[in-house]
PDB file of N, CA and C in Angstrom:
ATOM      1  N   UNK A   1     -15.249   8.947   7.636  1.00  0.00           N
ATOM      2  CA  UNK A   1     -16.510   8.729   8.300  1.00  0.00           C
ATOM      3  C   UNK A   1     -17.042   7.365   7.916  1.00  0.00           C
ATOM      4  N   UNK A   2     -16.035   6.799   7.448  1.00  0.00           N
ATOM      5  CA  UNK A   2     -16.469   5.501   6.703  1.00  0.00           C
ATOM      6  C   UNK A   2     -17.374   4.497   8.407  1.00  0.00           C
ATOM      7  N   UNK A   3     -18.080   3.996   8.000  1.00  0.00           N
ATOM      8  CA  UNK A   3     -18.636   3.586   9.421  1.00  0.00           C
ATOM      9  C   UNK A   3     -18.131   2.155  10.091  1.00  0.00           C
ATOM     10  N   UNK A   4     -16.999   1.581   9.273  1.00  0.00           N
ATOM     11  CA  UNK A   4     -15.986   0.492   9.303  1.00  0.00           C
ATOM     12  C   UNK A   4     -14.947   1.257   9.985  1.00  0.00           C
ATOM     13  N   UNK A   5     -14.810   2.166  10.124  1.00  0.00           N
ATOM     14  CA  UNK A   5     -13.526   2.644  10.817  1.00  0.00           C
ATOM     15  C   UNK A   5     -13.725   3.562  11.976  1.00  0.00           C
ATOM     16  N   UNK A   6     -12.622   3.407  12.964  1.00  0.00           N
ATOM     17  CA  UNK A   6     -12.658   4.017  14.188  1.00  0.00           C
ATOM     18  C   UNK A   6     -12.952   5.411  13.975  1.00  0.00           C
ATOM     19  N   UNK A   7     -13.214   6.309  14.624  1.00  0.00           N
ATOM     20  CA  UNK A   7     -13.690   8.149  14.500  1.00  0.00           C
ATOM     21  C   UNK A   7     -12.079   7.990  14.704  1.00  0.00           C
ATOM     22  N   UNK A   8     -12.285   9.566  14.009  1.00  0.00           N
ATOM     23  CA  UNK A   8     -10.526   9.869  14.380  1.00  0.00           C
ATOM     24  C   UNK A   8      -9.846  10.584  15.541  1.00  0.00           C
ATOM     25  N   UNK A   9      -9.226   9.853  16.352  1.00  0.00           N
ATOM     26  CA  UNK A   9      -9.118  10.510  17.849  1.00  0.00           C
ATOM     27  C   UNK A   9      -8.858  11.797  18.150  1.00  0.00           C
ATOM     28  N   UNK A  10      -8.662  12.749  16.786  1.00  0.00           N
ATOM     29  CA  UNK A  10      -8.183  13.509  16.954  1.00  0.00           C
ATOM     30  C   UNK A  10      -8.945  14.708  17.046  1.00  0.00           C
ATOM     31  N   UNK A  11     -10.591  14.434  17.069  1.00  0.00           N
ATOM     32  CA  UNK A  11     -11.698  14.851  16.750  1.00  0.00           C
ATOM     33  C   UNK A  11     -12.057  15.427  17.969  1.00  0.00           C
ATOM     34  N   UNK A  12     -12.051  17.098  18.124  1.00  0.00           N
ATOM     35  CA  UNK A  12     -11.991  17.952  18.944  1.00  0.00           C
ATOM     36  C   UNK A  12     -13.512  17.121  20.499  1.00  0.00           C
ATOM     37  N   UNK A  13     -13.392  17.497  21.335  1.00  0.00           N
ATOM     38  CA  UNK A  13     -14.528  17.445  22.555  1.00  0.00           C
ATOM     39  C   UNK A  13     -15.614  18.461  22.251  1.00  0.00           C
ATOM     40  N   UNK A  14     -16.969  18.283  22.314  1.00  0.00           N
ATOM     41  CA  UNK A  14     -17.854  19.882  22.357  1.00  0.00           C
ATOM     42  C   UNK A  14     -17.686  20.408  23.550  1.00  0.00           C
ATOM     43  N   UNK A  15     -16.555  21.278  23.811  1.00  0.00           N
ATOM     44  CA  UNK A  15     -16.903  22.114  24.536  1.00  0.00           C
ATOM     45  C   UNK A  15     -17.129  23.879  24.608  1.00  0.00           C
ATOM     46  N   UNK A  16     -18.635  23.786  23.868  1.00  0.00           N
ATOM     47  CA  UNK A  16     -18.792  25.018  24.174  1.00  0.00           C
ATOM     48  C   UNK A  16     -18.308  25.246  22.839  1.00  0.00           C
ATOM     49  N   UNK A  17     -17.949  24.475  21.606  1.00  0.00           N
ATOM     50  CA  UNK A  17     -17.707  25.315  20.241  1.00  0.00           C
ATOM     51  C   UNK A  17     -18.696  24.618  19.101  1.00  0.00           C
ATOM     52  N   UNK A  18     -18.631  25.021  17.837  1.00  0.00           N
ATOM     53  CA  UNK A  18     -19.747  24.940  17.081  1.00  0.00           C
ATOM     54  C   UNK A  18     -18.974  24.344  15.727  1.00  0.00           C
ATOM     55  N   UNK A  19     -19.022  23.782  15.199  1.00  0.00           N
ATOM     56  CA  UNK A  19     -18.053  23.074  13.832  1.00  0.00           C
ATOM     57  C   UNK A  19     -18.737  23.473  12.536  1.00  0.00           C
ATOM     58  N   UNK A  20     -17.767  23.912  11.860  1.00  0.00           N
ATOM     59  CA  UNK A  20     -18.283  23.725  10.393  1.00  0.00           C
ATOM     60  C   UNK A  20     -17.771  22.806   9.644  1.00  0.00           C
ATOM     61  N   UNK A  21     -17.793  21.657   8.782  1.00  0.00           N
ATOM     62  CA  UNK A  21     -16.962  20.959   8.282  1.00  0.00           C
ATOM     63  C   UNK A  21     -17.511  20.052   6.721  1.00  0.00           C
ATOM     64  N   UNK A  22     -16.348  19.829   6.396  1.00  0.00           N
ATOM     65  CA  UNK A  22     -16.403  19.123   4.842  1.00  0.00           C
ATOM     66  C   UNK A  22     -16.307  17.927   4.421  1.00  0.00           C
ATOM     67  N   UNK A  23     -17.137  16.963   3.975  1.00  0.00           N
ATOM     68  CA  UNK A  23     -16.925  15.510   3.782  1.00  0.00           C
ATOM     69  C   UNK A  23     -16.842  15.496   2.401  1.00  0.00           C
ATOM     70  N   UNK A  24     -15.824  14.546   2.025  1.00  0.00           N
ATOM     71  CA  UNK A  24     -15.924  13.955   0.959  1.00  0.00           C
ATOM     72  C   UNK A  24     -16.259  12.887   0.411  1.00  0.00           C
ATOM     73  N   UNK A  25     -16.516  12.280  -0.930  1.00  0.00           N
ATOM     74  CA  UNK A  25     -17.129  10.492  -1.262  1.00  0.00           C
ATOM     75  C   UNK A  25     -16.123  10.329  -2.342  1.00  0.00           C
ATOM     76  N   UNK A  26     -15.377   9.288  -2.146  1.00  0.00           N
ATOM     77  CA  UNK A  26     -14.964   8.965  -3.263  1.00  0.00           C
ATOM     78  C   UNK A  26     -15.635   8.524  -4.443  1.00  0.00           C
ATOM     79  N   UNK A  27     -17.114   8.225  -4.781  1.00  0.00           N
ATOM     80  CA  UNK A  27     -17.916   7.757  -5.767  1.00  0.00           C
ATOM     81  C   UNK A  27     -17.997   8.858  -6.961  1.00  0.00           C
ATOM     82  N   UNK A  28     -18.190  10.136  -6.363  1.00  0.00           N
ATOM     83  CA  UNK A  28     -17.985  11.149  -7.425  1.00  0.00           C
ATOM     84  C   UNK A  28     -17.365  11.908  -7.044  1.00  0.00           C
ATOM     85  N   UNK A  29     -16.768  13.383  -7.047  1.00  0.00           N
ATOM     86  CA  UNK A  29     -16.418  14.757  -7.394  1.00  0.00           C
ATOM     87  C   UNK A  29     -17.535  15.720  -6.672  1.00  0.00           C
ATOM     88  N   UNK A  30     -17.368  15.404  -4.889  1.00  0.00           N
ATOM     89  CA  UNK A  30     -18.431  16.156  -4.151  1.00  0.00           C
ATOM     90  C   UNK A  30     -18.019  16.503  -3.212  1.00  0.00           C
ATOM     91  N   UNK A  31     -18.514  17.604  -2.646  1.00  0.00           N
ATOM     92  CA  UNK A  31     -18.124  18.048  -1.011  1.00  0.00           C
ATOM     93  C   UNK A  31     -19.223  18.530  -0.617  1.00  0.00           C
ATOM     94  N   UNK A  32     -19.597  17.735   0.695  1.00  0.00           N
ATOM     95  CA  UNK A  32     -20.943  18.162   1.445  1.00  0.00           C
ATOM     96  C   UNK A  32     -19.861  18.940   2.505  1.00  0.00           C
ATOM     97  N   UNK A  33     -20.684  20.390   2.712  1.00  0.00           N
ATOM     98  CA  UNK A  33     -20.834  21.323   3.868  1.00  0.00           C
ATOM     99  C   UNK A  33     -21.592  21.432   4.810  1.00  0.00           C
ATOM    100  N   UNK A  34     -21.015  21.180   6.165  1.00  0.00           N
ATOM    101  CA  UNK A  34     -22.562  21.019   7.197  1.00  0.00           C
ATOM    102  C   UNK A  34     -21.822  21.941   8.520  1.00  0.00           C
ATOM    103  N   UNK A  35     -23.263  21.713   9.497  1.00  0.00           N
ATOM    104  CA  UNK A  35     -22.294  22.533  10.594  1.00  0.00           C
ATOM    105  C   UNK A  35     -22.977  21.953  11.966  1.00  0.00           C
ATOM    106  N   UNK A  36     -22.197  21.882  13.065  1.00  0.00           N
ATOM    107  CA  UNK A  36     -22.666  20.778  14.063  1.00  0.00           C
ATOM    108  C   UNK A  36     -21.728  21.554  15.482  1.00  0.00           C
ATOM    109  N   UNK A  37     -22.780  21.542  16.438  1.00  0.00           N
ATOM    110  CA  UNK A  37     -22.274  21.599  17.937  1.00  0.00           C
ATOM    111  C   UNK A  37     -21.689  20.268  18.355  1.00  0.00           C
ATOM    112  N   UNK A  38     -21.480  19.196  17.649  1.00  0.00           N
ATOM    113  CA  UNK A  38     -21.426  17.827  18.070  1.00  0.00           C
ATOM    114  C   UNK A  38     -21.143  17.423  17.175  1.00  0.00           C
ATOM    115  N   UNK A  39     -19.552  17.381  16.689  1.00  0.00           N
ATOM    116  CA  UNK A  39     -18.728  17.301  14.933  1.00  0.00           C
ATOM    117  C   UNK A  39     -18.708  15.415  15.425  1.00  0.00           C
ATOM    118  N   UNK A  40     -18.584  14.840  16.705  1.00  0.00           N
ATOM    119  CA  UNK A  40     -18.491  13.315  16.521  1.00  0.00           C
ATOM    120  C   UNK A  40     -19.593  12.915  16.191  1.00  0.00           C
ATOM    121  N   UNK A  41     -20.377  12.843  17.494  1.00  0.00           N
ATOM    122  CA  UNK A  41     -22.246  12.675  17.068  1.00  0.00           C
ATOM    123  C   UNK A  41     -22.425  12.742  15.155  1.00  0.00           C
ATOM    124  N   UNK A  42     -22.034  13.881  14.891  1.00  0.00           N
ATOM    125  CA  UNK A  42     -22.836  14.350  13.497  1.00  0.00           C
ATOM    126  C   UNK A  42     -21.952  13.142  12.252  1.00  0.00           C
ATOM    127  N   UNK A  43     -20.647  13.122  12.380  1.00  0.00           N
ATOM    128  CA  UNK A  43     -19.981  12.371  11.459  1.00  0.00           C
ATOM    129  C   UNK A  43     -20.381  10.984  11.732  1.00  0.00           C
ATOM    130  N   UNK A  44     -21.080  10.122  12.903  1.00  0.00           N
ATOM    131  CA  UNK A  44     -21.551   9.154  13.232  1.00  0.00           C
ATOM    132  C   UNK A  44     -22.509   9.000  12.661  1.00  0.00           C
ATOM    133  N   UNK A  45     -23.727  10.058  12.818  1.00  0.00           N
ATOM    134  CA  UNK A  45     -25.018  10.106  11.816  1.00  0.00           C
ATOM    135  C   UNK A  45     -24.493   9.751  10.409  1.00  0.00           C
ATOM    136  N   UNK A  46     -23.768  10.246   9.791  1.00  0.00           N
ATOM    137  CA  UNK A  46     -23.280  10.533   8.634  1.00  0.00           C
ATOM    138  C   UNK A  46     -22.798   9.186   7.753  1.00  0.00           C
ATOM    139  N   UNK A  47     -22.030   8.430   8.640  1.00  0.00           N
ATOM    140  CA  UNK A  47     -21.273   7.206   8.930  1.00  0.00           C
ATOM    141  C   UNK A  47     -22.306   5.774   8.234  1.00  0.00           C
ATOM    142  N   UNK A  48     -23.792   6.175   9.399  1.00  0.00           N
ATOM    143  CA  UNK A  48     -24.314   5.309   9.575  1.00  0.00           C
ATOM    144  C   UNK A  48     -26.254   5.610   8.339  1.00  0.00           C
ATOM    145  N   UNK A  49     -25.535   6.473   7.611  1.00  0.00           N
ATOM    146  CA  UNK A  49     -26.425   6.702   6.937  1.00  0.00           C
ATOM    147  C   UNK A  49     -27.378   7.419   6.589  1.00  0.00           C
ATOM    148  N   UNK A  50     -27.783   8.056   8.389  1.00  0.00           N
ATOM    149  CA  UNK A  50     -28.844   8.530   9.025  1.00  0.00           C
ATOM    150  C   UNK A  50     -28.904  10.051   8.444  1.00  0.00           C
ATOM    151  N   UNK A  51     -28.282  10.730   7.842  1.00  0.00           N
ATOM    152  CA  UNK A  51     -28.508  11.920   6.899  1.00  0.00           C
ATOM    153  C   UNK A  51     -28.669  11.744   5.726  1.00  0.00           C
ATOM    154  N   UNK A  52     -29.902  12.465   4.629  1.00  0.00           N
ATOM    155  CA  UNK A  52     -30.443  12.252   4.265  1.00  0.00           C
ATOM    156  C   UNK A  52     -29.521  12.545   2.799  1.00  0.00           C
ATOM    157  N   UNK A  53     -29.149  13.850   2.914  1.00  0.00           N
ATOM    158  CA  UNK A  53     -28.191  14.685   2.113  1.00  0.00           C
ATOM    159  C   UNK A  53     -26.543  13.605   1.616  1.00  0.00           C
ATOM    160  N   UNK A  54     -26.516  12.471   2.321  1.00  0.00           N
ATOM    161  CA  UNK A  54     -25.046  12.413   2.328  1.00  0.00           C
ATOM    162  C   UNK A  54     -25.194  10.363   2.032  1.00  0.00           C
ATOM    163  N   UNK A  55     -26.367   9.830   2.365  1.00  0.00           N
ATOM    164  CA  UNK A  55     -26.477   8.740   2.759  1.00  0.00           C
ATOM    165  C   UNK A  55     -26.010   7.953   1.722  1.00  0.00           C
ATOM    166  N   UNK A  56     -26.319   8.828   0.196  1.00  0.00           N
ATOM    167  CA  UNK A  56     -25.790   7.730  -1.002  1.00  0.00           C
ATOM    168  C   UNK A  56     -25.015   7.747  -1.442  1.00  0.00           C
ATOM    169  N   UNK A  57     -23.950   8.698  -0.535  1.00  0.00           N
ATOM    170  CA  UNK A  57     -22.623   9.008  -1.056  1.00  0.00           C
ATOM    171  C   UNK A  57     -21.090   8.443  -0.055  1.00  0.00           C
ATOM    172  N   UNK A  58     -22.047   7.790   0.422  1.00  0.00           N
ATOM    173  CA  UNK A  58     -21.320   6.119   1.700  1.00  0.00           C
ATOM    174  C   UNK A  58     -19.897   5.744   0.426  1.00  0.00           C
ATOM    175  N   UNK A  59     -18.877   5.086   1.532  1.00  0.00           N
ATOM    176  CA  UNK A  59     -18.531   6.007   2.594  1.00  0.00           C
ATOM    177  C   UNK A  59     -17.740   7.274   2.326  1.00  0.00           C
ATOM    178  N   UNK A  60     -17.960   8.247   3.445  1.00  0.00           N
ATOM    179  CA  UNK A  60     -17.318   9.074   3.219  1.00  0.00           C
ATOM    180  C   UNK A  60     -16.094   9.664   4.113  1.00  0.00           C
ATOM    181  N   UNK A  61     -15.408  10.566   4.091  1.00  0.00           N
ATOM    182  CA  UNK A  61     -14.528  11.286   4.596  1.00  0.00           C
ATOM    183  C   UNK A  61     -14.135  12.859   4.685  1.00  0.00           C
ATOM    184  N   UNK A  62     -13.928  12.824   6.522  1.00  0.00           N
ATOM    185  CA  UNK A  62     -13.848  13.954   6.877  1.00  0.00           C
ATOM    186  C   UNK A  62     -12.732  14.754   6.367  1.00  0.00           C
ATOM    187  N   UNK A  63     -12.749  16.134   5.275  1.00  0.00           N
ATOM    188  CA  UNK A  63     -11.359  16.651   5.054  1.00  0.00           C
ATOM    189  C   UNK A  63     -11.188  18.111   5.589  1.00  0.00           C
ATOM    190  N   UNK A  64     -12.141  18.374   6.161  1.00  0.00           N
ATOM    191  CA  UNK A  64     -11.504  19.898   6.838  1.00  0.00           C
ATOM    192  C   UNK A  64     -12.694  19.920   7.727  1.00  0.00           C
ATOM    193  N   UNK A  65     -12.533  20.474   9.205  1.00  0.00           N
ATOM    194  CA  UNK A  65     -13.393  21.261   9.823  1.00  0.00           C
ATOM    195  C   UNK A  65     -12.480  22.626  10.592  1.00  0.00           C
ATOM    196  N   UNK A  66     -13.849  23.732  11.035  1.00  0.00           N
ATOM    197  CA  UNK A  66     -13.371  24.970  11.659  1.00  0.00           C
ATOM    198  C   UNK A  66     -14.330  24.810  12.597  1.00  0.00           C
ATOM    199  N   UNK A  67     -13.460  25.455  13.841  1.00  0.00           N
ATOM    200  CA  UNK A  67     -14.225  25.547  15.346  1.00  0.00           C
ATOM    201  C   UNK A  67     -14.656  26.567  15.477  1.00  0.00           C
ATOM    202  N   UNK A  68     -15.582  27.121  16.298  1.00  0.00           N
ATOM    203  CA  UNK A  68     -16.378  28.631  16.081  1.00  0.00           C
ATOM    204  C   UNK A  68     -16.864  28.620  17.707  1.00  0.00           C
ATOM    205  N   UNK A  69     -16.669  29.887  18.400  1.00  0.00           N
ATOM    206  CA  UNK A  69     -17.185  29.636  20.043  1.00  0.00           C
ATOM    207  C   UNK A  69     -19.046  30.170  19.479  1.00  0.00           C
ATOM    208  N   UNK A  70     -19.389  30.638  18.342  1.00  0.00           N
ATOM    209  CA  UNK A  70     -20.835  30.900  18.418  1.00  0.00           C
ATOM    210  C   UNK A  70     -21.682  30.313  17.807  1.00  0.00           C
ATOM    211  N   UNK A  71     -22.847  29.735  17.608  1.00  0.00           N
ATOM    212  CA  UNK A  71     -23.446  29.362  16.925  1.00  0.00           C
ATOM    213  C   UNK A  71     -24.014  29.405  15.542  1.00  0.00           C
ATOM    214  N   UNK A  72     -23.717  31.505  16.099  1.00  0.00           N
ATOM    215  CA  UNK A  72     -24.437  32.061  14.520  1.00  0.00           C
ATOM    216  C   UNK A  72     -22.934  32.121  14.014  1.00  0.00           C
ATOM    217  N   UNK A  73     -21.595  32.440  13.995  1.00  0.00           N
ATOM    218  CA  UNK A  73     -20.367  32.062  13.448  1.00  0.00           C
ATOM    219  C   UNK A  73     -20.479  31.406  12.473  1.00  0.00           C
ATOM    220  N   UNK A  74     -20.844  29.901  13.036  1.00  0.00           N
ATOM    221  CA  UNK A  74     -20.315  29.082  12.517  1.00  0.00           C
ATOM    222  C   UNK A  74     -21.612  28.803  11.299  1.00  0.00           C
ATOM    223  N   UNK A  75     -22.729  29.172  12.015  1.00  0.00           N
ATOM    224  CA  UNK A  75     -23.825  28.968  10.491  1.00  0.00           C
ATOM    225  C   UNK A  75     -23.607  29.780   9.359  1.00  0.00           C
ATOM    226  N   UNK A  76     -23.229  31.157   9.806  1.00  0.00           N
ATOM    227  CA  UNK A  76     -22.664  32.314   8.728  1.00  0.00           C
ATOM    228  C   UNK A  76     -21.535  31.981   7.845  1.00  0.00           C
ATOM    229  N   UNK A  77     -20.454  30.909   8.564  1.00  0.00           N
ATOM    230  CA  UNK A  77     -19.371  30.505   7.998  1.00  0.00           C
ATOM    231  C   UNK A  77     -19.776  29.619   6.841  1.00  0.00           C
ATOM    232  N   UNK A  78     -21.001  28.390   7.339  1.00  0.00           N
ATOM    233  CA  UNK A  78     -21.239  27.672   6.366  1.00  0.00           C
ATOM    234  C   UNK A  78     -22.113  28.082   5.330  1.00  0.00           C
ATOM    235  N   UNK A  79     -22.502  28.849   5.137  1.00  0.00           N
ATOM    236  CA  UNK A  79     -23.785  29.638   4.115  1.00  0.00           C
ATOM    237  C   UNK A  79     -22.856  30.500   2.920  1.00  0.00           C
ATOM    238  N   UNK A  80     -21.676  30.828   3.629  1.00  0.00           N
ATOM    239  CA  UNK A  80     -20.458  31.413   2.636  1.00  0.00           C
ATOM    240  C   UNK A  80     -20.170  31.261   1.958  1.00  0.00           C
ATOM    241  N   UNK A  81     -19.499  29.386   2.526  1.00  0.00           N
ATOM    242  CA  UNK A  81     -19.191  28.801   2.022  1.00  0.00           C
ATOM    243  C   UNK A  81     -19.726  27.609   0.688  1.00  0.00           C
ATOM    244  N   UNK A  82     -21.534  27.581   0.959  1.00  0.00           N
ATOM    245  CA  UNK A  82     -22.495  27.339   0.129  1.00  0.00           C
ATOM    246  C   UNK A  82     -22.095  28.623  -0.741  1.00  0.00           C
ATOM    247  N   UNK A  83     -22.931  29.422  -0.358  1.00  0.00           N
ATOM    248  CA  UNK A  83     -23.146  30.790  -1.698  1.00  0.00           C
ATOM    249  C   UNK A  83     -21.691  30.736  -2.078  1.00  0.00           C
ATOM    250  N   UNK A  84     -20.994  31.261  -1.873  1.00  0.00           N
ATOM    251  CA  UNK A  84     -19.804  31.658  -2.395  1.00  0.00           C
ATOM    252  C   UNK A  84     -18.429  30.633  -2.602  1.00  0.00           C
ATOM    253  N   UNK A  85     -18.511  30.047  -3.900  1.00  0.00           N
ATOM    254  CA  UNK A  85     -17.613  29.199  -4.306  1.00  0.00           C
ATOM    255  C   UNK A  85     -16.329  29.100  -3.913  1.00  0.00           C
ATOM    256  N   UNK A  86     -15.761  30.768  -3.873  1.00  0.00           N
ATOM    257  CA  UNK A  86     -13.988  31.134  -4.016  1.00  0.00           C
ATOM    258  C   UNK A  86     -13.743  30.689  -2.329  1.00  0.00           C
ATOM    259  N   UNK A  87     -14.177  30.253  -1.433  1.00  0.00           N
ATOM    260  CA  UNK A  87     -14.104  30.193  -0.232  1.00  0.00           C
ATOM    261  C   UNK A  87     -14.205  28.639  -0.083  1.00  0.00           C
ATOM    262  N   UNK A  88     -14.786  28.209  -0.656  1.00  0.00           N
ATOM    263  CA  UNK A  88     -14.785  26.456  -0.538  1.00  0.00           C
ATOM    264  C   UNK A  88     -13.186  26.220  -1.711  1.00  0.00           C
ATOM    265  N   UNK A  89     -12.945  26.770  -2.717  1.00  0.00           N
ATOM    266  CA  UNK A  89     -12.072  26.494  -3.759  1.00  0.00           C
ATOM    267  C   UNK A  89     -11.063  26.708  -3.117  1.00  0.00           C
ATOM    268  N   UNK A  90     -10.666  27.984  -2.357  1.00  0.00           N
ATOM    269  CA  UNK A  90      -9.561  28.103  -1.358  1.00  0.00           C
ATOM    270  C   UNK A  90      -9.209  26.510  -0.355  1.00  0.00           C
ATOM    271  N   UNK A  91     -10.163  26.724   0.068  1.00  0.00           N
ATOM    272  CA  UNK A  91     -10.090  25.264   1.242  1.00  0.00           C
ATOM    273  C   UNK A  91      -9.430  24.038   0.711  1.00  0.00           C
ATOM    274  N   UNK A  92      -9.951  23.642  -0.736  1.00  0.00           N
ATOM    275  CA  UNK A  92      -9.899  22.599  -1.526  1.00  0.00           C
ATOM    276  C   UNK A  92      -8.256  22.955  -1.753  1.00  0.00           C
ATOM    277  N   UNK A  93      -7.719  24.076  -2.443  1.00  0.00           N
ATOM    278  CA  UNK A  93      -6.936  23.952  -2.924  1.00  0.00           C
ATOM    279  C   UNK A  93      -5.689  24.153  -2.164  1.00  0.00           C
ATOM    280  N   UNK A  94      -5.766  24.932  -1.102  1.00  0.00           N
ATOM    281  CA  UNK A  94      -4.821  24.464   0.683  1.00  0.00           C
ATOM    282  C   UNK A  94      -4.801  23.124   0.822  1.00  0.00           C
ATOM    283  N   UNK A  95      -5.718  22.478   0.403  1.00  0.00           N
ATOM    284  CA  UNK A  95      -5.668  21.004   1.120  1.00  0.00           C
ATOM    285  C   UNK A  95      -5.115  20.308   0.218  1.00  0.00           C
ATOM    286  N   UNK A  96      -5.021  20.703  -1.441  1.00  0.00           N
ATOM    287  CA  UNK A  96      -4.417  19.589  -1.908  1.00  0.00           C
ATOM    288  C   UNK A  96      -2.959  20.249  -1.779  1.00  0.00           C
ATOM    289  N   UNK A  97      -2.229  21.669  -1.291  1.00  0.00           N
ATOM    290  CA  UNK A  97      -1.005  21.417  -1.506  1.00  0.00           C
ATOM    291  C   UNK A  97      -0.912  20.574   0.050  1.00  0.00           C
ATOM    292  N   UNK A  98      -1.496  20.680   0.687  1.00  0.00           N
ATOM    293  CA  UNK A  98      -0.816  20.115   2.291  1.00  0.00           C
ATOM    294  C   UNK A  98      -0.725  18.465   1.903  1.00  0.00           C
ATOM    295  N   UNK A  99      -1.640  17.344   0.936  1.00  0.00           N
ATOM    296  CA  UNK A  99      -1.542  16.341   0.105  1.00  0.00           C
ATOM    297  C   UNK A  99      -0.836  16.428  -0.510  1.00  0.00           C
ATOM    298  N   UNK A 100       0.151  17.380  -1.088  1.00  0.00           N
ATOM    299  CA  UNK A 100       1.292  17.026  -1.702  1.00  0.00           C
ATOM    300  C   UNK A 100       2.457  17.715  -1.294  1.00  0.00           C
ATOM    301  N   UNK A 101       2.604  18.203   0.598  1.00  0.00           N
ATOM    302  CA  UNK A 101       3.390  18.755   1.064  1.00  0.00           C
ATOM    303  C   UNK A 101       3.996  19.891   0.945  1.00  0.00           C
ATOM    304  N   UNK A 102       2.861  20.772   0.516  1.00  0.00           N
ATOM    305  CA  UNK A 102       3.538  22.135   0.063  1.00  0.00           C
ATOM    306  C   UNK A 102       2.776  23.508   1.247  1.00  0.00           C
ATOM    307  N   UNK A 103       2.646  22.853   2.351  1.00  0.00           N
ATOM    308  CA  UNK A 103       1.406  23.618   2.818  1.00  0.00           C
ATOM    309  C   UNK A 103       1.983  25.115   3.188  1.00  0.00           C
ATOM    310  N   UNK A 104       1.338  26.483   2.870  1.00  0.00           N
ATOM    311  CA  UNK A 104       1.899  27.454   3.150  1.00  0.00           C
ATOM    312  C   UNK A 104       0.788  28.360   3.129  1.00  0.00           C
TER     313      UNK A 104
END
């Protein structure tokens, strides 16, 4: 989400789904959780500072999102994933074997 670099093309269309997703900062040992009908829009905000939660932790990067067709889904998904640690630790720790090619 670094705001020097292109969005990543690979970054789903809104149509009609709801995102939950995870940024990281390389400055410290953090993962912001957010959730957005509009995952480009929102990582642009994000990019450019304009969130309040994330602004001093420039730049950052997108490492996981989930698509959800409902609104309340995807807010329920992210509140989980706040309260309940073992569900973000899962995520984290899928992602570092798929970073070191072990994904299963």
């Amino acid at each position: 989400v670094n705001g020097k670099r292109k969005m990543n093309p690979a970054l789903p269309k809104n149509e009609g789904w709801y995102y939950v997703y995870l940024l990281s900062s390389n400055k410290i040992p953090w993962t912001y959780i957010g959730s957005t009908h509009d995952l480009e829009n929102r990582l642009k905000e994000h990019a450019e500072g304009k969130v309040f939660s994330t602004k001093k932790m420039l730049p950052l990067e997108l490492i996981y999102y989930e698509a959800y067709k409902s609104k309340e889904c995807a807010y329920k998904r992210e509140k989980s994933l706040k309260a309940f640690g073992s569900g973000l630790a899962k995520i984290k720790s899928r992602l570092g074997m798929i970073k070191k090619g072990r994904a299963g």
